[in-house]
C-alpha atoms as a PDB file:
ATOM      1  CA  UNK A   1       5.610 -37.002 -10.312  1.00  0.00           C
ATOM      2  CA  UNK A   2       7.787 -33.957  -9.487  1.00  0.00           C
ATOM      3  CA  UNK A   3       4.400 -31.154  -9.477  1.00  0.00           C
ATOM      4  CA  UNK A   4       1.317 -32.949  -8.246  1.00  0.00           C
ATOM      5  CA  UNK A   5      -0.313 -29.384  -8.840  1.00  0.00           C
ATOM      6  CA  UNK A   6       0.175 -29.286 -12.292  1.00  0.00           C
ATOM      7  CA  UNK A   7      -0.304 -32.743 -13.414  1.00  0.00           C
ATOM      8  CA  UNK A   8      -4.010 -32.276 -11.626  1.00  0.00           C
ATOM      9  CA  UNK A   9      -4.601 -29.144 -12.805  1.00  0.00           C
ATOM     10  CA  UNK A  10      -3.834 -29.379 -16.415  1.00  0.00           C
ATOM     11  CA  UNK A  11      -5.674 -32.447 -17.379  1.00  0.00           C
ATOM     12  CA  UNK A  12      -8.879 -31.451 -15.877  1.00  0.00           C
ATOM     13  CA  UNK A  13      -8.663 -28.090 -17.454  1.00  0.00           C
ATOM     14  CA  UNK A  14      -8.115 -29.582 -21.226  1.00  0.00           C
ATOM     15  CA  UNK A  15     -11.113 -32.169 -20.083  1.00  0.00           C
ATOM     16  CA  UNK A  16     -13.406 -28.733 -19.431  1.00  0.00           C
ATOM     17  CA  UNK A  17     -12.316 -26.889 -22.185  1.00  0.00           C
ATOM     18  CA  UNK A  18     -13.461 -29.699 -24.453  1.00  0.00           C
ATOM     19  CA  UNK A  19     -16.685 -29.845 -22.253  1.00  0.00           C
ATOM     20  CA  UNK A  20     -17.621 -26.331 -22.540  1.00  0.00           C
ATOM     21  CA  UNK A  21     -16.731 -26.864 -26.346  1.00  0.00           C
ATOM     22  CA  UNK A  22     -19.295 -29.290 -26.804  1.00  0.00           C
ATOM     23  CA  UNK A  23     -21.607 -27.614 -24.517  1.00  0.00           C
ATOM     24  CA  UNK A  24     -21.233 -24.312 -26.835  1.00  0.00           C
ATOM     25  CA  UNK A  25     -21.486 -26.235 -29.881  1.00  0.00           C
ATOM     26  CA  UNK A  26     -24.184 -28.733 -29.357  1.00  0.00           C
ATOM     27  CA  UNK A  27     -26.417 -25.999 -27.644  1.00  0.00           C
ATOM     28  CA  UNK A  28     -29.484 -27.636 -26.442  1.00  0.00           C
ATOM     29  CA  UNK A  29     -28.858 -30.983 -27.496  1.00  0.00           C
ATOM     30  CA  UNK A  30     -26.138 -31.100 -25.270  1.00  0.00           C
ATOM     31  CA  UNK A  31     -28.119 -31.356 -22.100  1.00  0.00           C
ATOM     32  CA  UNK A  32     -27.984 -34.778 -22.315  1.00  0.00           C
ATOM     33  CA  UNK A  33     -24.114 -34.963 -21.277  1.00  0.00           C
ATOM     34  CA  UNK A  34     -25.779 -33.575 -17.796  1.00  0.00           C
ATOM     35  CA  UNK A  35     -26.728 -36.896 -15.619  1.00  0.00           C
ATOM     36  CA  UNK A  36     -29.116 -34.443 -13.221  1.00  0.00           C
ATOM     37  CA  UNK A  37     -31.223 -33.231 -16.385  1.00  0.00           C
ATOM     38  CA  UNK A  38     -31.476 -37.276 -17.401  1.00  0.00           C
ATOM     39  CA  UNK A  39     -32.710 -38.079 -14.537  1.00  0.00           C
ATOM     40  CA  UNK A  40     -35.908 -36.338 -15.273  1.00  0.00           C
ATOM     41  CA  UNK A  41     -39.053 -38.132 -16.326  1.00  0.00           C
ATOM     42  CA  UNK A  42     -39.437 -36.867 -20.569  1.00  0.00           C
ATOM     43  CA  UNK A  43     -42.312 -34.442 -18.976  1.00  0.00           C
ATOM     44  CA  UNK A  44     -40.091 -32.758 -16.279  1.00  0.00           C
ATOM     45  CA  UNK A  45     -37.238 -32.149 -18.872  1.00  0.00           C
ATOM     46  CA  UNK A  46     -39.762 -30.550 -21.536  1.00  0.00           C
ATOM     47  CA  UNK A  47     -40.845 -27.930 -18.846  1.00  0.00           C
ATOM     48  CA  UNK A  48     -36.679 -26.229 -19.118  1.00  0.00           C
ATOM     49  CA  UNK A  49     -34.710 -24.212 -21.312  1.00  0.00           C
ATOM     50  CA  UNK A  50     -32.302 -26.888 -22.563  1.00  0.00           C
ATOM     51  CA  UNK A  51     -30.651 -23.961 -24.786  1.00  0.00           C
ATOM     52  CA  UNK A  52     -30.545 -21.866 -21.691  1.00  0.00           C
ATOM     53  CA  UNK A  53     -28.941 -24.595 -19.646  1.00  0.00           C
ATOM     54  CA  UNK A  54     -26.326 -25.640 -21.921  1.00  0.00           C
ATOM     55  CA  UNK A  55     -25.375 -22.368 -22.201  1.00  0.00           C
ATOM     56  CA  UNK A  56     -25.117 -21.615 -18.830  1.00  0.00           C
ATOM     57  CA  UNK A  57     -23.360 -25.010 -18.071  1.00  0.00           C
ATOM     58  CA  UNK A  58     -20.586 -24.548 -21.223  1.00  0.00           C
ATOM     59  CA  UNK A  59     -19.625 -20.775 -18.932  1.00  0.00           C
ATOM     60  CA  UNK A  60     -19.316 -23.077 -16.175  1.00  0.00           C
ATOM     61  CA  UNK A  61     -16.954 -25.283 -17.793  1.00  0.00           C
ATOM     62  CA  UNK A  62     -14.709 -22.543 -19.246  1.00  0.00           C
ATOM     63  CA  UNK A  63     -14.521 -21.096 -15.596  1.00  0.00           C
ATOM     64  CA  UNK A  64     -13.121 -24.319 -14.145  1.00  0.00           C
ATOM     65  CA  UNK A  65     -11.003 -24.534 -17.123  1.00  0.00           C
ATOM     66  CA  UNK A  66      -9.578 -20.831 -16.779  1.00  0.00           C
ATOM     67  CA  UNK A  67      -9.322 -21.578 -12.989  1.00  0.00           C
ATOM     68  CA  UNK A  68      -7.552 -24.764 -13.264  1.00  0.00           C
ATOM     69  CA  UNK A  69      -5.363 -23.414 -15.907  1.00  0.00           C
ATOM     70  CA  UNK A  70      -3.967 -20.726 -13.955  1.00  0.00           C
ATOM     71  CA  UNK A  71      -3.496 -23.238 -11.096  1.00  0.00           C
ATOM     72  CA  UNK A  72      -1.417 -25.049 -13.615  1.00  0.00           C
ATOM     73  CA  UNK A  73       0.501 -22.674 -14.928  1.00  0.00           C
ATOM     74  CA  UNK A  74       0.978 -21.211 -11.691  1.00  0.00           C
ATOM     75  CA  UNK A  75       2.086 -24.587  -9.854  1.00  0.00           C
ATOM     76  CA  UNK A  76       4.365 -25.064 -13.119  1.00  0.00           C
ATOM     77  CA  UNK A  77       6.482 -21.329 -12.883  1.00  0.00           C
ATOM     78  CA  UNK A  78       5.464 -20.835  -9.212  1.00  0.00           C
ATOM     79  CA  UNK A  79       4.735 -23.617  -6.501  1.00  0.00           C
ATOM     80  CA  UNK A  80       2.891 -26.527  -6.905  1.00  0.00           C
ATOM     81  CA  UNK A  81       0.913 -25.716  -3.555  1.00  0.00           C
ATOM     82  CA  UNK A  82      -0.995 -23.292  -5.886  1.00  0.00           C
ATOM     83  CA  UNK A  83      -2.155 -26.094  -8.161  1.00  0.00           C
ATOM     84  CA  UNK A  84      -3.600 -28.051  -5.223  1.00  0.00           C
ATOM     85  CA  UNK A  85      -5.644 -25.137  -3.898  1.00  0.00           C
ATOM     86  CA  UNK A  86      -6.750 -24.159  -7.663  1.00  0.00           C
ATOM     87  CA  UNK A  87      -7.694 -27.975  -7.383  1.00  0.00           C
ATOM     88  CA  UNK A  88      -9.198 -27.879  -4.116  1.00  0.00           C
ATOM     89  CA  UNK A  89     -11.028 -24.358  -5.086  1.00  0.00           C
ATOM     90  CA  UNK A  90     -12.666 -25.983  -8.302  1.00  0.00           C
ATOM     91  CA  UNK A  91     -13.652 -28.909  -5.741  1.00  0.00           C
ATOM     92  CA  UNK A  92     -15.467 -27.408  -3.449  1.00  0.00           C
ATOM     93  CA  UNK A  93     -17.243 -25.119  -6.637  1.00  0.00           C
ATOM     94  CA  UNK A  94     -18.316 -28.612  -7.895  1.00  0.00           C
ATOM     95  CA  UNK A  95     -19.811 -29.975  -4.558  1.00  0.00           C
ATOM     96  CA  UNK A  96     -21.488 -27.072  -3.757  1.00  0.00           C
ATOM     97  CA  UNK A  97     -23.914 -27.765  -6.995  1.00  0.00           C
ATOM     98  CA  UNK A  98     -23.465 -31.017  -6.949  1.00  0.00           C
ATOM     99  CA  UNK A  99     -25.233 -31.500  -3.866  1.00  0.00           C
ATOM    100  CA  UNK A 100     -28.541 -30.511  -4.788  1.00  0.00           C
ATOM    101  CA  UNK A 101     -31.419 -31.790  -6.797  1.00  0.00           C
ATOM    102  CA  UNK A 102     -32.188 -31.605 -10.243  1.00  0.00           C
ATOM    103  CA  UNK A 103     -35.296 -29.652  -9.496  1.00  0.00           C
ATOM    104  CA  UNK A 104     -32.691 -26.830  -6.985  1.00  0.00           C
ATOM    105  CA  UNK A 105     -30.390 -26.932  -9.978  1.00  0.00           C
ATOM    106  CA  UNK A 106     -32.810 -26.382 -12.834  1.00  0.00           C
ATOM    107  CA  UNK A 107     -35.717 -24.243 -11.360  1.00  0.00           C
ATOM    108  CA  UNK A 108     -33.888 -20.978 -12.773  1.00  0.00           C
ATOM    109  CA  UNK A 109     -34.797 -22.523 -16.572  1.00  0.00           C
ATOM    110  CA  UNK A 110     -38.085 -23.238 -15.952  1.00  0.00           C
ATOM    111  CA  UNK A 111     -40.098 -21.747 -19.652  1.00  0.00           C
ATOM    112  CA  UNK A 112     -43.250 -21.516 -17.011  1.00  0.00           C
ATOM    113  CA  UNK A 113     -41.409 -18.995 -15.230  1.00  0.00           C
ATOM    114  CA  UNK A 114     -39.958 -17.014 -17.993  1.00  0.00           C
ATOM    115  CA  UNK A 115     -43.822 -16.699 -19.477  1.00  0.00           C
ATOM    116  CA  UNK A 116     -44.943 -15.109 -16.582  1.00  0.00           C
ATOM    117  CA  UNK A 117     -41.885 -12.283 -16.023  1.00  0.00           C
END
């Protein structure tokens, strides 16, 4: 395990690229990957924009890919510290919306809000 920034890195970003993929190709129906969106009674989830979450989810995907991707290439050519804070970077991206509830996450998609804008 000569670059431990590289090995993270570029595994994670070929596991996002193949998320947003499916996220972008799926569309709507692909909100059921999302565990959050799941855990919505059938009622809550009917009251969101499961096309506009997907595709807002799939952009998110292709920015940790992108990020982690240039923190593999970079620990690869450059220094393998650079992998660990891509790593690190994309970690504390993923807590930071990971931490709050499906209702925080999803409120922006509401349809009722979009009807009355």
């Amino acid at each position: 395990m000569d670059n431990l920034g590289f090995m993270t890195c570029l595994p994670f970003s070929l596991f996002f690229l193949s998320m947003g993929l499916v996220f972008s190709t799926l569309k709507g129906k692909a909100v059921t990957l999302l565990s959050q969106f799941n855990s919505l009674s059938k009622e809550e989830q009917k009251k969101y924009n499961k096309e506009q979450i997907s595709k807002t989810q799939a952009k998110t995907f292709y920015v940790w890919t992108f990020l982690l991707g240039i923190g593999a290439i970079a620990s690869y050519f450059i220094s393998t510290y650079i992998g660990i804070l891509a790593f690190l970077t994309w970690l504390f991206l993923f807590l930071k919306d990971a931490k709050n509830t499906p209702e925080q996450n999803f409120r922006k998609y509401s349809k009722k809000r979009k009807e009355t804008e």
